[in-house]
Protein backbone atom coordinates (compact mmCIF):
# COMPACT_ATOMS: atom_id res chain seq x y z
CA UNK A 1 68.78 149.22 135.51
CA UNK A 2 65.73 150.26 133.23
CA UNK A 3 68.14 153.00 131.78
CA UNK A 4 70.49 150.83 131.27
CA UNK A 5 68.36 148.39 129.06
CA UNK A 6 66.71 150.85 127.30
CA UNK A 7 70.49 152.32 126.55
CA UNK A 8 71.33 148.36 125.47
CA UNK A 9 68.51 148.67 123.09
CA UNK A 10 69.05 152.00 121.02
CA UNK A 11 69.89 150.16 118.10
CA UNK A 12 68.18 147.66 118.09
CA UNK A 13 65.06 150.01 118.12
CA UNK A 14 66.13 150.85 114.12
CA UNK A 15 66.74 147.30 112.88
CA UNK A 16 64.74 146.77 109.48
CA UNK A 17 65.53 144.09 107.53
CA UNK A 18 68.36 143.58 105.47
CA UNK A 19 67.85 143.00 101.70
CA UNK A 20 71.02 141.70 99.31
CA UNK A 21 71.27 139.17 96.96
CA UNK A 22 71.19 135.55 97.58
CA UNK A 23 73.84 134.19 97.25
CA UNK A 24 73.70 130.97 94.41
CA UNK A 25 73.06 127.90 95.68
CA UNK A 26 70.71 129.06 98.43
CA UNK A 27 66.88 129.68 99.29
CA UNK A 28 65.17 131.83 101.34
CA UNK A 29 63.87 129.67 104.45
CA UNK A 30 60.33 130.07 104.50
CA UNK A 31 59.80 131.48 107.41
CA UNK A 32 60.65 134.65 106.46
CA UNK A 33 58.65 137.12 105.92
CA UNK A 34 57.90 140.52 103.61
CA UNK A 35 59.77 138.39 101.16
CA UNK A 36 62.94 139.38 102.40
CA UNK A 37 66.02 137.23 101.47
CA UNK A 38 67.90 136.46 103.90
CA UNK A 39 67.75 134.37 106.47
CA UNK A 40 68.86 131.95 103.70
CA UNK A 41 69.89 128.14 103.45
CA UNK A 42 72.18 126.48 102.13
CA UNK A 43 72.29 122.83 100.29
CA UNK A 44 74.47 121.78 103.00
CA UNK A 45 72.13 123.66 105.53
CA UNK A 46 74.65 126.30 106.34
CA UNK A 47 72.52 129.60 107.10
CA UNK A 48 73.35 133.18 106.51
CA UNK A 49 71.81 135.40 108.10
CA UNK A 50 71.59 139.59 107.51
CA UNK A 51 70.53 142.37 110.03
CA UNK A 52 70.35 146.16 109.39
CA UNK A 53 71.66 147.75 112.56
CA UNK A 54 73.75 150.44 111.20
CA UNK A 55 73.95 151.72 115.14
CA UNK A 56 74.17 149.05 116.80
CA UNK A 57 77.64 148.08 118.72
CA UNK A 58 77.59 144.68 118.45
CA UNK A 59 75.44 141.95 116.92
CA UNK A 60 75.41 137.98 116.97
CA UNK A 61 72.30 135.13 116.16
CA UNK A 62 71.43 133.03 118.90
CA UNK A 63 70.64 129.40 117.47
CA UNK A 64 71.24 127.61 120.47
CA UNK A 65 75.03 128.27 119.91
CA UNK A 66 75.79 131.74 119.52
CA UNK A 67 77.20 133.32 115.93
CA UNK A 68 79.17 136.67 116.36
CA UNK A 69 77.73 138.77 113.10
CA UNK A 70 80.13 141.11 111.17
CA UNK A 71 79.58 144.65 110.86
CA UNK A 72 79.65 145.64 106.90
CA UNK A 73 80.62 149.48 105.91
CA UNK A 74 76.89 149.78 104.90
CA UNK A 75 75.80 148.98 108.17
CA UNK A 76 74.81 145.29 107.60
CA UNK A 77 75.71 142.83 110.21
CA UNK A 78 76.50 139.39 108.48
CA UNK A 79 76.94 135.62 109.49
CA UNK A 80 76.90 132.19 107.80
CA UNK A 81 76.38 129.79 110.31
CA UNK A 82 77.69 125.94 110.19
CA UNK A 83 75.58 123.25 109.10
CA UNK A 84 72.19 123.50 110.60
CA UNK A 85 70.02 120.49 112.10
CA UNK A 86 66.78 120.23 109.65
CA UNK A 87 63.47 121.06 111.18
CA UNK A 88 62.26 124.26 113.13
CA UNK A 89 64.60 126.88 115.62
CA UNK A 90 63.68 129.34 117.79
CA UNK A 91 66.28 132.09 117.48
CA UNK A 92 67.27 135.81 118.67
CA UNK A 93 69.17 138.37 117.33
CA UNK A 94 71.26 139.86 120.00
CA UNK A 95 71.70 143.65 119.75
CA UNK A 96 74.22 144.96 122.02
CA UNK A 97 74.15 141.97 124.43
CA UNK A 98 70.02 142.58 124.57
CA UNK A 99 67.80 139.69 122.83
CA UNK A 100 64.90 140.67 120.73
CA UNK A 101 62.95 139.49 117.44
CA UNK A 102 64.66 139.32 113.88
CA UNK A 103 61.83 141.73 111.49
CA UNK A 104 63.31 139.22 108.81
CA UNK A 105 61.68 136.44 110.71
CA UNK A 106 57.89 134.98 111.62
CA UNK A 107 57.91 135.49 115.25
CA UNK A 108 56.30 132.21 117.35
CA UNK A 109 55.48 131.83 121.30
CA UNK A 110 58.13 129.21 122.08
CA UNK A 111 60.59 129.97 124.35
CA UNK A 112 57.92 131.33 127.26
CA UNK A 113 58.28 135.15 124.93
CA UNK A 114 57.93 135.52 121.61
CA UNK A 115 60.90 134.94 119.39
CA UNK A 116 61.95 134.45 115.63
CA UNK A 117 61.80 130.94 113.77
CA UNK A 118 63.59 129.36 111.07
CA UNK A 119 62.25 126.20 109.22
CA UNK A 120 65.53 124.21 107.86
CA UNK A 121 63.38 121.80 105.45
CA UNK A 122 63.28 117.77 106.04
CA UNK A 123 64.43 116.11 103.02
CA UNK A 124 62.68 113.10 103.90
CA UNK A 125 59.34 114.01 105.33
CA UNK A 126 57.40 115.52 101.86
CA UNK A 127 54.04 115.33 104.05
CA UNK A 128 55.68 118.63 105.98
CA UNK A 129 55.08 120.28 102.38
CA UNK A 130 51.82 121.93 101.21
CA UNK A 131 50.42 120.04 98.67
CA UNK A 132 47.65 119.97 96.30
CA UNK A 133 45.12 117.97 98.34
CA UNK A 134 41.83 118.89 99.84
CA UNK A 135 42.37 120.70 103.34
CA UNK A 136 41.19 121.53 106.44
CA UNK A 137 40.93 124.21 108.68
CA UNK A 138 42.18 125.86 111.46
CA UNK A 139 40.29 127.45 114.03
CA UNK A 140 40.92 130.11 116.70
CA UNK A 141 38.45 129.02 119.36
CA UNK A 142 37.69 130.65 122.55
CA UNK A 143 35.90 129.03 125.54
CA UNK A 144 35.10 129.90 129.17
CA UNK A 145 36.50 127.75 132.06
CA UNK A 146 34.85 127.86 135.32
CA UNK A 147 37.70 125.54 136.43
CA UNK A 148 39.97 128.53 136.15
CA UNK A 149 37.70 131.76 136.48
CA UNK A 150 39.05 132.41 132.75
CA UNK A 151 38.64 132.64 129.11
CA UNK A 152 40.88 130.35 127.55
CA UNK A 153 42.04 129.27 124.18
CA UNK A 154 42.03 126.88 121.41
CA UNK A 155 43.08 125.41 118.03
CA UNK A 156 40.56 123.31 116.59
CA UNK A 157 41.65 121.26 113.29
CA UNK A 158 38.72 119.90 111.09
CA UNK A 159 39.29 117.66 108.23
CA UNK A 160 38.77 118.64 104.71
CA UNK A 161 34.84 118.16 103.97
CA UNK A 162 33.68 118.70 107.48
CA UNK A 163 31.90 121.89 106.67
CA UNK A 164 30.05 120.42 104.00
CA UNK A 165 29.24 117.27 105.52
CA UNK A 166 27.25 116.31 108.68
CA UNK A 167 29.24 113.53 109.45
CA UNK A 168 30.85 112.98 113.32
CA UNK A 169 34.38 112.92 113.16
CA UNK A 170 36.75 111.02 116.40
CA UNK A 171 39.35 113.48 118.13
CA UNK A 172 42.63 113.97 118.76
CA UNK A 173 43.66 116.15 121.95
CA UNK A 174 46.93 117.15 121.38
CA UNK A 175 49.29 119.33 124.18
CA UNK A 176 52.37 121.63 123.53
CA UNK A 177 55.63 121.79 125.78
CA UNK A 178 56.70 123.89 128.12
CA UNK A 179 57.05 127.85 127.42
CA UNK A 180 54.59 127.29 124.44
CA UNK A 181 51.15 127.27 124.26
CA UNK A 182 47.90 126.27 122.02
CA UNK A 183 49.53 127.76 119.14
CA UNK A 184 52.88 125.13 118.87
CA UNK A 185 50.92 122.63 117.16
CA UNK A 186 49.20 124.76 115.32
CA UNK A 187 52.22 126.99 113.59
CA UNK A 188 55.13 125.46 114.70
CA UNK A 189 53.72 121.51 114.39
CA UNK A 190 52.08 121.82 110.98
CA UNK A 191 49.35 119.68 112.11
CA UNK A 192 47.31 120.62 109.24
CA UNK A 193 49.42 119.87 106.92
CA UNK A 194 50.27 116.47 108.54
CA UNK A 195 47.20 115.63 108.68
CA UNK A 196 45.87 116.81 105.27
CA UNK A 197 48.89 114.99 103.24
CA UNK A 198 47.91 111.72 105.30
CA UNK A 199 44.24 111.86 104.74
CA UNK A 200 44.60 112.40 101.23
CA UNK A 201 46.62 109.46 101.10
CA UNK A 202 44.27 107.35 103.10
CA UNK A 203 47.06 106.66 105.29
CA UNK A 204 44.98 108.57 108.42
CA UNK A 205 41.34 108.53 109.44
CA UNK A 206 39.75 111.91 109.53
CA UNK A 207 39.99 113.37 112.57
CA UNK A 208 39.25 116.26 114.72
CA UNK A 209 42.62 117.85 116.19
CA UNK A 210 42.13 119.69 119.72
CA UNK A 211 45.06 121.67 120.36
CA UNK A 212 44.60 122.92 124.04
CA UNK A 213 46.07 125.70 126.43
CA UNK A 214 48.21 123.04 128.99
CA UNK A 215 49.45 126.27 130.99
CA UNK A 216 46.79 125.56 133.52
CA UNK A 217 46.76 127.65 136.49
CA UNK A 218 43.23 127.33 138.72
CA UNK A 219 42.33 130.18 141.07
CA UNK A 220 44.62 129.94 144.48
CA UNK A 221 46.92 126.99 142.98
CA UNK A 222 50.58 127.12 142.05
CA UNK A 223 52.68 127.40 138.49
CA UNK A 224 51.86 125.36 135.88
CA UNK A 225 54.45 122.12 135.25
CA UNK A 226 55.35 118.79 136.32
CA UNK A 227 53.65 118.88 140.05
CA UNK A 228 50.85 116.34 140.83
CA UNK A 229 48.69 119.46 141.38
CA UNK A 230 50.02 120.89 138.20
CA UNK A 231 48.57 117.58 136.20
CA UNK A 232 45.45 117.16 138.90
CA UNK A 233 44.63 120.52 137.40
CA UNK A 234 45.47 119.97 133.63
CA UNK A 235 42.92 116.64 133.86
CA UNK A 236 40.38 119.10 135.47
CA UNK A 237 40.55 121.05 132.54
CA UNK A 238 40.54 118.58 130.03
CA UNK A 239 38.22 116.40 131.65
CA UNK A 240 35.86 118.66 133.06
CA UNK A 241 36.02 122.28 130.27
CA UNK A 242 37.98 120.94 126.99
CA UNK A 243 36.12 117.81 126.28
CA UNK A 244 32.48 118.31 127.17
CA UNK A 245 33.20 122.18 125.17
CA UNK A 246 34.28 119.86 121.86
CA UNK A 247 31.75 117.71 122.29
CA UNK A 248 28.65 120.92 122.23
CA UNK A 249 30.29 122.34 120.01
CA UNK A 250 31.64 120.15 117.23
CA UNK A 251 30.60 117.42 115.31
CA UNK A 252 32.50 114.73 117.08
CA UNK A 253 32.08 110.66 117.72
CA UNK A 254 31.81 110.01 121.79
CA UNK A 255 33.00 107.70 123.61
CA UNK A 256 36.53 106.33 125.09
CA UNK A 257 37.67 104.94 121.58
CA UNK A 258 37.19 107.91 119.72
CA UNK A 259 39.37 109.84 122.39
CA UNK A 260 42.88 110.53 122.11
CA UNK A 261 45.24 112.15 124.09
CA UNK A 262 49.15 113.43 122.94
CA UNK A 263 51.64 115.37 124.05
CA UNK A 264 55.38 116.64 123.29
CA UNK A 265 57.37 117.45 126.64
CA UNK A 266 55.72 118.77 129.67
CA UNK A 267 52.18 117.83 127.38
CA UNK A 268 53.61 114.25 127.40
CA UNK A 269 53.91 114.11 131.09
CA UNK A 270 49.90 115.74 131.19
CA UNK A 271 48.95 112.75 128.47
CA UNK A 272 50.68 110.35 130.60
CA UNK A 273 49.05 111.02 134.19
CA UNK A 274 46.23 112.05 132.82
CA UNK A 275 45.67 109.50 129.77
CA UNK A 276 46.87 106.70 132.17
CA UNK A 277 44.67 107.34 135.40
CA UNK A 278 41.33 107.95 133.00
CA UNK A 279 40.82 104.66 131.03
CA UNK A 280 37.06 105.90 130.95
CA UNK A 281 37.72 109.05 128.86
CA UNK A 282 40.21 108.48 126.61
CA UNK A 283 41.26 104.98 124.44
CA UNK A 284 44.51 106.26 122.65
CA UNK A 285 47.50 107.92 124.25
CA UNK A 286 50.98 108.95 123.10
CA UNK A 287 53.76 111.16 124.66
CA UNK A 288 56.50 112.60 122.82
CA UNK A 289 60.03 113.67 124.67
CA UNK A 290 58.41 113.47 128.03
CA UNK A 291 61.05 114.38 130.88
CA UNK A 292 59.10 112.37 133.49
CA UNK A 293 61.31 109.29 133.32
CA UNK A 294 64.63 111.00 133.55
CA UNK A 295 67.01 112.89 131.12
CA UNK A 296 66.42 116.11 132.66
CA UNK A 297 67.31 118.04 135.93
CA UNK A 298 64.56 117.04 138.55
CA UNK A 299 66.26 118.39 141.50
CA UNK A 300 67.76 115.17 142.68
CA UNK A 301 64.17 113.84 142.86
CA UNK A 302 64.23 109.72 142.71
CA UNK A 303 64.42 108.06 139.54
CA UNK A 304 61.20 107.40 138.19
CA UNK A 305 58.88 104.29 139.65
CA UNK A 306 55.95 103.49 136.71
CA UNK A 307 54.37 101.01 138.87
CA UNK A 308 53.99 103.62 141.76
CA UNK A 309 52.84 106.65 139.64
CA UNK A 310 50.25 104.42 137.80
CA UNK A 311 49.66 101.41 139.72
CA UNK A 312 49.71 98.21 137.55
CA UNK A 313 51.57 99.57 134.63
CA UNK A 314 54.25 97.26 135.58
CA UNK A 315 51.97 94.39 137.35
CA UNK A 316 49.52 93.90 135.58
CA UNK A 317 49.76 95.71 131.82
CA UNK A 318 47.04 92.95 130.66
CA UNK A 319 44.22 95.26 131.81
CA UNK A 320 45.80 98.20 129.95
CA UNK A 321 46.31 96.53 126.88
CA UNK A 322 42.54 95.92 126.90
CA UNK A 323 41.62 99.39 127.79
CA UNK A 324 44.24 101.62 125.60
CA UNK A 325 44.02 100.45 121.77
CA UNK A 326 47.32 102.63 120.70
CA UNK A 327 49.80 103.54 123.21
CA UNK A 328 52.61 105.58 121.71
CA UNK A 329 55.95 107.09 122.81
CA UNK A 330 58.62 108.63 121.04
CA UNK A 331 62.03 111.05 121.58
CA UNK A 332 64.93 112.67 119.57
CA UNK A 333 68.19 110.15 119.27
CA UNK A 334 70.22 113.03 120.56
CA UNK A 335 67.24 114.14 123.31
CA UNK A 336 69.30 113.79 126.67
CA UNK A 337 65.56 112.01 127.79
CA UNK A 338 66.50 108.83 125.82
CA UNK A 339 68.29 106.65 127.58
CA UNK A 340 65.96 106.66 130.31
CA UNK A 341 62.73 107.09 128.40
CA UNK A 342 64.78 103.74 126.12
CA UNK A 343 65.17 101.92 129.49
CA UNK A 344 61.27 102.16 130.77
CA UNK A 345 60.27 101.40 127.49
CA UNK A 346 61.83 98.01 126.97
CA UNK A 347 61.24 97.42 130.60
CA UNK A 348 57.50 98.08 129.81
CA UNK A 349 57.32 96.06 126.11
CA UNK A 350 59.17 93.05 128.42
CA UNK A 351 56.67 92.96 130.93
CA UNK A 352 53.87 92.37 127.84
CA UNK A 353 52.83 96.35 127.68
CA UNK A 354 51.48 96.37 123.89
CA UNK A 355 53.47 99.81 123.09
CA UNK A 356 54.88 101.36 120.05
CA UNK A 357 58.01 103.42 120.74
CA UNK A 358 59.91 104.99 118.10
CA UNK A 359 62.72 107.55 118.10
CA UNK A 360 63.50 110.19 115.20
CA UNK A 361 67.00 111.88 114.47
CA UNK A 362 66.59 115.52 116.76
CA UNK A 363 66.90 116.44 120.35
CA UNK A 364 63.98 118.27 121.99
CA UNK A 365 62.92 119.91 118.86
CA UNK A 366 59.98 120.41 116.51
CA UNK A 367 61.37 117.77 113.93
CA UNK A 368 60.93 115.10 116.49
CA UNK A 369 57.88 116.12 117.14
CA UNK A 370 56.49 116.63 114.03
CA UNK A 371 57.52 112.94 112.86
CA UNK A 372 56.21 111.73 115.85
CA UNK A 373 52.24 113.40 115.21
CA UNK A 374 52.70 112.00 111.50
CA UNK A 375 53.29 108.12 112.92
CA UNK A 376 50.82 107.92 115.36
CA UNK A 377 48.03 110.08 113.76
CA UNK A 378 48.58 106.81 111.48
CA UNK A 379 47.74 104.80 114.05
CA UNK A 380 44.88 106.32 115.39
CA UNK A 381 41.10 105.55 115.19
CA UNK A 382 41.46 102.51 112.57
CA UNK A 383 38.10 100.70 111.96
């Protein structure tokens, strides 16, 4: 089997990246890198892409739907894809039936392995853009957790002026999905940009942004994911390493509303069990394109009962509505989670839950995602 792999991969082990002219009409998506041409974008979002795999036997891009490349007398493999959804891809060139990273590509950690990314720009989000505004940073921050035996890691967002300034700052814990890890938000989210555009415009409070490791496993427990012990052990974490961590470390207001937890996917599901069950830690909670209500194979588990997984969510949503100031939920239009996640939600506003729920164009993708951190961060922390 390994022989047979490693035969699978001969050409791929000589792919470089493919330079040619690009063709009018067209950019270079910014996620390339080495300033290398193509992949490249069209107006109508169309997307050729080039490899240089002279040896290779056959070559195709995997974009969620699979593009069969041509093989050019030079060598190149070519493909112009149809119309391409705006916002951020994972994709794979696939090198004699073997996946593996395009060198014309950023690589991100995305889809549980490292894999290429293209960024199809949003027409009508400018805040996604760099911009000439005072910015933040972005920090790589390690930590040891005696909750898992481990050094773990994070991203830690400041505003623009925090290194200056002694001021204390309110924070925003913030959780990837599944298969990804502390740097989504980070890379693939933009957060600093979102953040730094909305500042600037005084449409956001400064804030601290926590972007956390959610793939919790604790010594002699199971996989990370959707279990209770799975989330019993992500609120450890948070609750009992994350927080108190921020709270040596950085120059950050205490106290329940100055707390807010956030999550896309499986971190949706951690925000809501966790958010939820601890009214005395955190004041603001959102979940983005959380599969807990439905939308998604659960392995004919029942359909999802709010009242019993956090008792008086139905009953009695008065004494939430006192103790949660923003409670936010969003999905994609075309995110196979909406119809149930659409059902719970009016169910939930009905009842007299004081929820904002919004959903973007997008499946379960980083465009969603993205628009959803730039409405709530709005949201969040006003005086």
């Amino acid at each position: 089997m390994i022989r047979k792999i490693l035969s699978a991969c001969i050409g791929a082990a000589f792919i470089v990246p493919a330079f040619g002219q690009i063709p009018q009409g067209a950019i270079a998506a910014e996620t390339n890198i080495r300033n290398t041409d193509c992949p490249c974008i069209f107006q109508d979002n169309r997307v050729l892409f080039r490899a240089n795999a002279p040896q290779a036997d056959s070559v195709a891009i995997d974009l969620g739907k699979m593009f069969p490349m041509t093989k050019g007398k030079d060598g190149i493999w070519t493909v112009e894809t149809s119309p391409i959804e705006e916002g951020f891809h994972y994709y794979s060139l696939v090198i004699n039936g073997v996946k593996v990273a395009d060198p014309a590509s950023e690589t991100y950690y995305g889809m549980g392995r490292m894999a290429s990314g293209i960024d199809i720009p949003e027409k009508d989000m400018p805040d996604l853009e760099l911009k000439n505004v005072p910015v933040g940073k972005l920090i790589s921050q390690s930590y040891y957790s005696k909750n898992t035996a481990s050094w773990r890691d994070m991203t830690v967002y400041t505003p623009p002026g925090y290194d200056k300034g002694k001021g204390k700052y309110p924070v925003l814990y913030i959780q990837h999905g599944g298969g990804e890890d502390h740097r989504g938000w980070a890379i693939q989210g933009k957060t600093n940009v979102i953040l730094d555009n909305l500042i600037a415009q005084k449409k956001a409070e400064p804030m601290i942004v926590v972007m956390g490791n959610g793939n919790v496993v604790v010594p002699g427990g199971g996989a990370p994911g959707y279990s209770d012990a799975a989330m019993d052990a992500f609120a450890k974490e948070m609750i009992g390493e994350v927080i108190p961590f921020v709270e040596q470390n950085y120059r950050v207001k205490k106290g329940v509303k100055n707390r807010a937890l956030a999550g896309l996917s499986m971190g949706g599901g951690q925000s809501f069990y966790t958010g939820f069950r601890h009214p005395e830690v955190f004041g603001n909670i959102g979940f983005f394109s959380t599969g807990l209500f439905g939308g998604i194979n659960r392995n004919g588990a029942a359909p999802f009962d709010a009242e019993k997984a956090i008792p008086g969510l139905v009953s009695n949503p008065q004494q939430f509505n006192k103790n949660f100031k923003v409670m936010y939920v969003s999905v994609g239009e075309q995110d196979p989670r909406i119809d149930p996640t659409g059902k719970l939600m009016t169910e939930l506003k009905k009842n007299g839950l004081n929820l904002t729920y919004e959903t973007f164009p997008g499946g379960h993708e980083w465009q969603v995602w993205r628009k959803s951190l730039h409405s709530m961060a709005q949201l969040l922390f006003k005086k």
